[in-house]
N, C-alpha and C. Protein backbone atom coordinates (compact mmCIF):
# COMPACT_ATOMS: atom_id res chain seq x y z
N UNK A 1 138.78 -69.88 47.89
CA UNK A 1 137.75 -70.73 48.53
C UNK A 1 138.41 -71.94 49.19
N UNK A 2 139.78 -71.64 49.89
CA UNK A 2 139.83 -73.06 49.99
C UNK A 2 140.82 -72.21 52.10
N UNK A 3 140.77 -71.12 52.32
CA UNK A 3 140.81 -70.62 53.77
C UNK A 3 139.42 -70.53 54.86
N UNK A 4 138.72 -70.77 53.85
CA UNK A 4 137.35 -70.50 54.57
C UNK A 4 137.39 -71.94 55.10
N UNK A 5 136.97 -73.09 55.04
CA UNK A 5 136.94 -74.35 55.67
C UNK A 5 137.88 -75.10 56.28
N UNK A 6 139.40 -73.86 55.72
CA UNK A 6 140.66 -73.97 56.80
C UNK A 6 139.95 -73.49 58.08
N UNK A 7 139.61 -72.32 57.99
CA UNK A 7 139.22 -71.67 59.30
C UNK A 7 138.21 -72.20 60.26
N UNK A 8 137.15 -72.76 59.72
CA UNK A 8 135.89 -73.74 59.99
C UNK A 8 136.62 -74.41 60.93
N UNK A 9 137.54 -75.35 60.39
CA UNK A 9 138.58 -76.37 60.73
C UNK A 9 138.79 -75.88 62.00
N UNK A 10 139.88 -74.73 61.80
CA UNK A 10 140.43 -74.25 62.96
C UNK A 10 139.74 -73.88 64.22
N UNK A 11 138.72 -73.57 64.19
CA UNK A 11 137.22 -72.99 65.03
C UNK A 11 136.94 -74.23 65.71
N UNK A 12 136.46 -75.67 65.05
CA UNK A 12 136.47 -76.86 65.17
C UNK A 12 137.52 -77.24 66.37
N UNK A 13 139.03 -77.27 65.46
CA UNK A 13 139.44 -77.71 67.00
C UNK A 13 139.47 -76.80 68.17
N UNK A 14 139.74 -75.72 67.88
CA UNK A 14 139.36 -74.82 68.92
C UNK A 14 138.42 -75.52 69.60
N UNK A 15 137.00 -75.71 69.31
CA UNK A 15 135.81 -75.72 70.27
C UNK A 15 135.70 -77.19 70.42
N UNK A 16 136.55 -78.45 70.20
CA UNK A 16 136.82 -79.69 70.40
C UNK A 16 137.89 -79.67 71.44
N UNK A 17 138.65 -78.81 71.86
CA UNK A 17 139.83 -78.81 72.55
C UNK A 17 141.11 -78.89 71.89
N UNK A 18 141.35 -78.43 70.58
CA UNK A 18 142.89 -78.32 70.11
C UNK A 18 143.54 -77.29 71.55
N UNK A 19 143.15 -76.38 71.55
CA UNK A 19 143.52 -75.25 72.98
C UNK A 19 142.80 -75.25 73.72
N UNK A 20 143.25 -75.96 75.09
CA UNK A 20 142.18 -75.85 76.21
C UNK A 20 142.33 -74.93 77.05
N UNK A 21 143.68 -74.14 76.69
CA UNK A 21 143.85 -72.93 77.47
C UNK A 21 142.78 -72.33 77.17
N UNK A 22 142.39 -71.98 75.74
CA UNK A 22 141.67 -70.97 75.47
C UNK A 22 140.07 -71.16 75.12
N UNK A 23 139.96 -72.72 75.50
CA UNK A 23 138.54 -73.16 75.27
C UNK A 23 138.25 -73.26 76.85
N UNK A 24 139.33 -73.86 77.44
CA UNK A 24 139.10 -74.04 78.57
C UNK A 24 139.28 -72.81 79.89
């Protein structure tokens, strides 16, 4: 229980712009 709100996380910056290649 502790990859699941890693991943949240990761999704997060994803859709905040950590990768704007791939958001953008």
């Amino acid at each position: 229980m502790t990859f699941i709100p890693v991943s949240l996380a990761l999704l997060h910056l994803n859709i905040f712009g950590f990768n704007p290649r791939k958001a953008r």
